[in-house]
N, C-alpha and C. Protein backbone atom coordinates (compact mmCIF):
# COMPACT_ATOMS: atom_id res chain seq x y z
N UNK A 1 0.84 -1.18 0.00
CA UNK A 1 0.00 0.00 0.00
C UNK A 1 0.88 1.24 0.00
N UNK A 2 0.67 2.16 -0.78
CA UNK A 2 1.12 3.72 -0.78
C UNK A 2 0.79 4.69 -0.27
N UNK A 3 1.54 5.14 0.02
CA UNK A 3 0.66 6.69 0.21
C UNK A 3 0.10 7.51 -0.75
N UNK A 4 -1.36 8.34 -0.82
CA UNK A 4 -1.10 8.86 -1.74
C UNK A 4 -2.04 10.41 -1.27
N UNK A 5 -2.17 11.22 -2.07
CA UNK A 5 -1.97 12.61 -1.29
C UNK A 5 -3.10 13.42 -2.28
N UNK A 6 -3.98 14.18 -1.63
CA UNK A 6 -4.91 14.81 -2.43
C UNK A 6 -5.04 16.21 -1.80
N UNK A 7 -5.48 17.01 -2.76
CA UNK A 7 -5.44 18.69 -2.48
C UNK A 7 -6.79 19.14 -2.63
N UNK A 8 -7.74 19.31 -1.70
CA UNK A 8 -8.69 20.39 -1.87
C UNK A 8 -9.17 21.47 -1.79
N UNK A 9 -9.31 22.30 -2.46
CA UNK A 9 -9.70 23.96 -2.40
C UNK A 9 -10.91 24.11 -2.24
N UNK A 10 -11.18 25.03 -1.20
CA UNK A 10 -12.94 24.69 -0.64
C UNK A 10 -13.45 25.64 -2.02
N UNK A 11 -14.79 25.55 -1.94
CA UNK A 11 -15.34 26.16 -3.45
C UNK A 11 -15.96 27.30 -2.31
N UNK A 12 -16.77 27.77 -3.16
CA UNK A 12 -18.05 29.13 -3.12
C UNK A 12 -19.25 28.97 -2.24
N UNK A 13 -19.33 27.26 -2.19
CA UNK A 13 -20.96 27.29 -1.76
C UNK A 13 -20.60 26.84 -0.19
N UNK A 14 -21.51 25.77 0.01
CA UNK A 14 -21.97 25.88 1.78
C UNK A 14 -20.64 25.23 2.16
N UNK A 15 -20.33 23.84 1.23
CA UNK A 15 -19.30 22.43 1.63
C UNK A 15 -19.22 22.17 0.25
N UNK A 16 -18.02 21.65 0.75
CA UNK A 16 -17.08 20.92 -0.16
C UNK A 16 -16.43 19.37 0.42
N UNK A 17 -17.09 18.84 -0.96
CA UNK A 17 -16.63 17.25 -0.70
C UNK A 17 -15.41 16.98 -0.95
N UNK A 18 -14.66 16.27 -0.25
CA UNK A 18 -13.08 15.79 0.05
C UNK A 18 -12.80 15.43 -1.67
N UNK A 19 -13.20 14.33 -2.39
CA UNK A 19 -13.34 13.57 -3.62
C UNK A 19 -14.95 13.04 -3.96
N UNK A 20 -15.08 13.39 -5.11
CA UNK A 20 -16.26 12.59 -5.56
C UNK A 20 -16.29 11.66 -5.99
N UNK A 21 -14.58 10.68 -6.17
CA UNK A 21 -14.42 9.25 -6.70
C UNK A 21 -14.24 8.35 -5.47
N UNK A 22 -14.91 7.53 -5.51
CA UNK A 22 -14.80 6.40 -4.28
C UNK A 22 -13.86 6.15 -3.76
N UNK A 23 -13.37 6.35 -2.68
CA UNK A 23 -11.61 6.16 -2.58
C UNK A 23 -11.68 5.46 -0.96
N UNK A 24 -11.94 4.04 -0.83
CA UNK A 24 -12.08 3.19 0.37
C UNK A 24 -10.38 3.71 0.71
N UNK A 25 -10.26 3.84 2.45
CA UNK A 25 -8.78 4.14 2.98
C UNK A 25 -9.10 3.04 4.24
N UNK A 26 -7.59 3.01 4.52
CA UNK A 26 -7.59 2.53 5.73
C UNK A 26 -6.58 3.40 6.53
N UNK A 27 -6.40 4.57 6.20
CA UNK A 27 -5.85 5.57 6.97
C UNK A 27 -5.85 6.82 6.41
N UNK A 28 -5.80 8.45 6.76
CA UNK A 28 -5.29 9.65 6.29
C UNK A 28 -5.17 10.39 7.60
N UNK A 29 -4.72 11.07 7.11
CA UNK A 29 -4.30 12.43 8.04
C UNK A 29 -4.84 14.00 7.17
N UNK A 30 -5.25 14.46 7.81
CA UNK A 30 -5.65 15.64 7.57
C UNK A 30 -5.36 17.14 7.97
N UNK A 31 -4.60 18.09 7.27
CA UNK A 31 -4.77 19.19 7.69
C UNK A 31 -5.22 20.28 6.48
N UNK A 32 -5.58 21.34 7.66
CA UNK A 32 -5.21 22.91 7.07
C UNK A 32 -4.12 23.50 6.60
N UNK A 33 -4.31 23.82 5.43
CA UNK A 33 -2.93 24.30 5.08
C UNK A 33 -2.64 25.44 5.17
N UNK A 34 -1.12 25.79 5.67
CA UNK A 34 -0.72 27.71 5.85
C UNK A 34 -1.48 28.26 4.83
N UNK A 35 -1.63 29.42 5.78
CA UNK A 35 -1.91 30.35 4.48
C UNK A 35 -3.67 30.62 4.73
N UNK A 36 -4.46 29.67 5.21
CA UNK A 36 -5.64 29.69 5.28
C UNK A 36 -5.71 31.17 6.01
N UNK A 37 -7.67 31.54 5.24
CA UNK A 37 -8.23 32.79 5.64
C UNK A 37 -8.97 32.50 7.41
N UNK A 38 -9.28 30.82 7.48
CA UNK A 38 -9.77 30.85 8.84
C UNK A 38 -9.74 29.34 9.07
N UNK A 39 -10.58 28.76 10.14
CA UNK A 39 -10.65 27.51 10.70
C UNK A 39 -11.47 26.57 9.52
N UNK A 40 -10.95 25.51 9.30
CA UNK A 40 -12.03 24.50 8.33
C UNK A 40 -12.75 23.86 9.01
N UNK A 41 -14.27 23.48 8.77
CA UNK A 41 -14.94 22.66 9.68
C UNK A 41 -14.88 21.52 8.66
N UNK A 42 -14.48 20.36 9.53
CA UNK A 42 -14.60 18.34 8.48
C UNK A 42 -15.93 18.06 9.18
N UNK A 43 -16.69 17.38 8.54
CA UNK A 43 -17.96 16.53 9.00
C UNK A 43 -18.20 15.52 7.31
N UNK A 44 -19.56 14.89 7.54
CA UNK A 44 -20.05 14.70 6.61
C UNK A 44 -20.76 15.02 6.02
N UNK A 45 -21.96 15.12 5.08
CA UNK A 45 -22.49 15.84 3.69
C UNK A 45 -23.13 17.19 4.75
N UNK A 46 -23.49 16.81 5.65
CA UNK A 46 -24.17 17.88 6.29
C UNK A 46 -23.65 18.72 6.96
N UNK A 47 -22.24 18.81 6.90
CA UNK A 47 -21.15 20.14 7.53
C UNK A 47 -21.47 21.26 7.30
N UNK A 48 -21.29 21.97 8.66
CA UNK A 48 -21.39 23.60 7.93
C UNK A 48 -20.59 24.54 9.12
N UNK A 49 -20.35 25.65 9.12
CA UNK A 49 -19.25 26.26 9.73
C UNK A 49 -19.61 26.37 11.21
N UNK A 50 -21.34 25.82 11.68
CA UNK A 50 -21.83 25.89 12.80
C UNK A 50 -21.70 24.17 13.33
N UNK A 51 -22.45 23.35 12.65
CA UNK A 51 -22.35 22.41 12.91
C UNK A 51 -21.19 21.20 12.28
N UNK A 52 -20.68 20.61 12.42
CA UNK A 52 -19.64 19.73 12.30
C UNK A 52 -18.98 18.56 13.52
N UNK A 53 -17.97 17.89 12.97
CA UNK A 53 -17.65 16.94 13.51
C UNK A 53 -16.12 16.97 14.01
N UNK A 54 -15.31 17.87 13.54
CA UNK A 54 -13.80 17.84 14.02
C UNK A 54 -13.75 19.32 13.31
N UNK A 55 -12.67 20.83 13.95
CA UNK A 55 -12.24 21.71 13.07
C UNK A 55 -10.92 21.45 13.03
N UNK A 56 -10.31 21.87 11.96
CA UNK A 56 -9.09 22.01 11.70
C UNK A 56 -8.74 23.59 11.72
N UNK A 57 -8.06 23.81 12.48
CA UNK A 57 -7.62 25.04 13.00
C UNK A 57 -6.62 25.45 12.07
N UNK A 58 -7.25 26.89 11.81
CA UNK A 58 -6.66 27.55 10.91
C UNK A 58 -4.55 28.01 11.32
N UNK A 59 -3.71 27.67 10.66
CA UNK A 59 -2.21 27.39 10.81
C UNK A 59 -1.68 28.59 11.29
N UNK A 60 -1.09 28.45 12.19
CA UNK A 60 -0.33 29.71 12.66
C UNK A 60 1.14 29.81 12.60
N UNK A 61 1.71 28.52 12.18
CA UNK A 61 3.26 28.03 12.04
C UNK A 61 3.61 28.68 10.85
N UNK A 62 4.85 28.72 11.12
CA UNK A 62 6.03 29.32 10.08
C UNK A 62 7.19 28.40 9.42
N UNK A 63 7.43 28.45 8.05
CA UNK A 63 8.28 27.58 7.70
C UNK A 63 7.98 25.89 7.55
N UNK A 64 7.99 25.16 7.79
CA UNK A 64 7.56 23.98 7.25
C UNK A 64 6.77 23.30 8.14
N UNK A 65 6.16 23.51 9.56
CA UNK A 65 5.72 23.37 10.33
C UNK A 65 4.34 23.33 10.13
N UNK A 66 3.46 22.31 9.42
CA UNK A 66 2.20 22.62 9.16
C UNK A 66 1.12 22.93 10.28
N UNK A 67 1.27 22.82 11.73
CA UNK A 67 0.48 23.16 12.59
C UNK A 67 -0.53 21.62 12.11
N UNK A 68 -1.70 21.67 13.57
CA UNK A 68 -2.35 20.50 13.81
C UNK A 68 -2.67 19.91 12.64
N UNK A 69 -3.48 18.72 13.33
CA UNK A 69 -3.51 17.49 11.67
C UNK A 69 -4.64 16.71 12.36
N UNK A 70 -5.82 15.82 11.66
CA UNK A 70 -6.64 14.73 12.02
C UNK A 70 -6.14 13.84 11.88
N UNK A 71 -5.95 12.90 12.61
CA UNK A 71 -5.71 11.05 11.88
C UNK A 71 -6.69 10.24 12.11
N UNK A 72 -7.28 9.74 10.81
CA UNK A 72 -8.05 8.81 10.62
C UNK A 72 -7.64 7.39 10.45
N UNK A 73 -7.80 6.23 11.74
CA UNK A 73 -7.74 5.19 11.35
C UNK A 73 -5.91 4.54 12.47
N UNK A 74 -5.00 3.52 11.99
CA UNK A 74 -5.83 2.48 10.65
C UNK A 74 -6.77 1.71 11.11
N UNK A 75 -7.64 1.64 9.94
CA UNK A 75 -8.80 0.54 10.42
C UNK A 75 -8.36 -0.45 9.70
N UNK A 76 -8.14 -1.48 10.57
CA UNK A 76 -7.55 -3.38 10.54
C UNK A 76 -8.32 -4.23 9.80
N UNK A 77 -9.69 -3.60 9.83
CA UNK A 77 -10.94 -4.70 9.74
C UNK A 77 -11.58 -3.93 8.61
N UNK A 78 -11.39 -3.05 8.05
CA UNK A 78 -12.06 -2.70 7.07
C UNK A 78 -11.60 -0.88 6.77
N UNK A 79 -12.17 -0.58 6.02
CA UNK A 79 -11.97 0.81 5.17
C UNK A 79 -13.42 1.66 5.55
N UNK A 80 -12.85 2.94 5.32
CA UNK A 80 -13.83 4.19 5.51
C UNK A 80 -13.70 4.90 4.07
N UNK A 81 -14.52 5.51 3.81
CA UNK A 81 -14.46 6.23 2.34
C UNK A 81 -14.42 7.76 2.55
N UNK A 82 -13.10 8.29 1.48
CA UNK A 82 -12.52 9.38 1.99
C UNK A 82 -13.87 10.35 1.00
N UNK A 83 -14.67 9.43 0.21
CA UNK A 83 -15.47 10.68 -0.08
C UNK A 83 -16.62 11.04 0.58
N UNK A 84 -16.63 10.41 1.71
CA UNK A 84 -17.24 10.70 2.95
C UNK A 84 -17.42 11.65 4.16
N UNK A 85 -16.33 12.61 3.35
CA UNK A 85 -15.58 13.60 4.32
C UNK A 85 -16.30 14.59 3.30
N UNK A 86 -16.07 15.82 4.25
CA UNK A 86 -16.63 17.01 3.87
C UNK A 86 -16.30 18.26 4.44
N UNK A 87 -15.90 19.46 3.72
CA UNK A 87 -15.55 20.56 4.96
C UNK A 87 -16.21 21.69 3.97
N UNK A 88 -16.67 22.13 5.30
CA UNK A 88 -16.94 23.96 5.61
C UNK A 88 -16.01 24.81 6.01
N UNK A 89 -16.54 26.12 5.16
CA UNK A 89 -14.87 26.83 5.71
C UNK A 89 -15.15 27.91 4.11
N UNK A 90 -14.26 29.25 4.45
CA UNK A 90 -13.78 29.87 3.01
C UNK A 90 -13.35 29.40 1.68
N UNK A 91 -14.03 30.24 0.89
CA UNK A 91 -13.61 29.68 -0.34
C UNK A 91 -12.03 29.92 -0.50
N UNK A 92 -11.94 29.40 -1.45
CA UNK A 92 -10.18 28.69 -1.08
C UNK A 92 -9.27 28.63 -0.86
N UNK A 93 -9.17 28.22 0.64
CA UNK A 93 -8.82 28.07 1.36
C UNK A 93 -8.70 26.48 1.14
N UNK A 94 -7.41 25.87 1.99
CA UNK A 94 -6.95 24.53 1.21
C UNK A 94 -6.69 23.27 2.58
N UNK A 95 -7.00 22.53 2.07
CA UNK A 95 -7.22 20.87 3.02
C UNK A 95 -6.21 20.25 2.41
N UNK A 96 -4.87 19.51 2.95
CA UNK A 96 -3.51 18.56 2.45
C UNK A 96 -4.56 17.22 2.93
N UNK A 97 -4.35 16.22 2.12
CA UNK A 97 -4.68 14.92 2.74
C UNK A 97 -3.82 13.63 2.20
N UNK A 98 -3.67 13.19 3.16
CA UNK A 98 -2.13 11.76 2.74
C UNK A 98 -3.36 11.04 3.39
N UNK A 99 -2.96 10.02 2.54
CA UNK A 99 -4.39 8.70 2.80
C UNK A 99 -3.15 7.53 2.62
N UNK A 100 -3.67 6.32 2.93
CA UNK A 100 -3.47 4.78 2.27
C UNK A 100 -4.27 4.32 1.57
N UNK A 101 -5.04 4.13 0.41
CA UNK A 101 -5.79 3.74 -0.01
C UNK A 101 -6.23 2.08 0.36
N UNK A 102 -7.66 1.87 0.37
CA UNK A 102 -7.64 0.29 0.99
C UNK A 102 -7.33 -0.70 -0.31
């Protein structure tokens, strides 16, 4: 298994979905990336900057230091689907994600 690494730029509207291609993981990590205008909210389809499930706090580090991160997993026994994820937050404004794919 690899690592492999996806970039999302939140759009215009309420949420933005992680991927819209099926992508079963058995691990990622998640952050905010420098540079952001504010905090990202992660949940699922129903995220929004009030309600949610984990924030990713907008980066305050300097230099290569990405500031906090989510880790999802590993799950032993089975996979979670990264297009299951969802964040609220400014338009774009940017989410790093390193996954394992299952």
């Amino acid at each position: 298994m690899a690592l492999r690494q996806l970039v999302v730029t939140l759009g215009s509207g309420t949420r933005t979905q992680s991927t819209a291609t099926r992508t079963p993981c058995v691990e990622a990590w998640i952050e905010a990336a420098q540079g952001n205008a504010a905090d990202v909210e992660m949940g699922d389809k129903n995220v929004t900057t009030t309600v949610f499930g984990r924030r990713l706090p907008k980066s305050t580090a300097t230099g290569t230091n990405p500031g906090a991160y989510i880790h999802l997993g590993p799950h032993p026994r089975g996979a979670f689907n990264l297009e299951d994820i969802w964040f609220a937050g400014t338009a774009d404004d940017v989410v790093n994600i390193i996954y394992v794919r299952y």
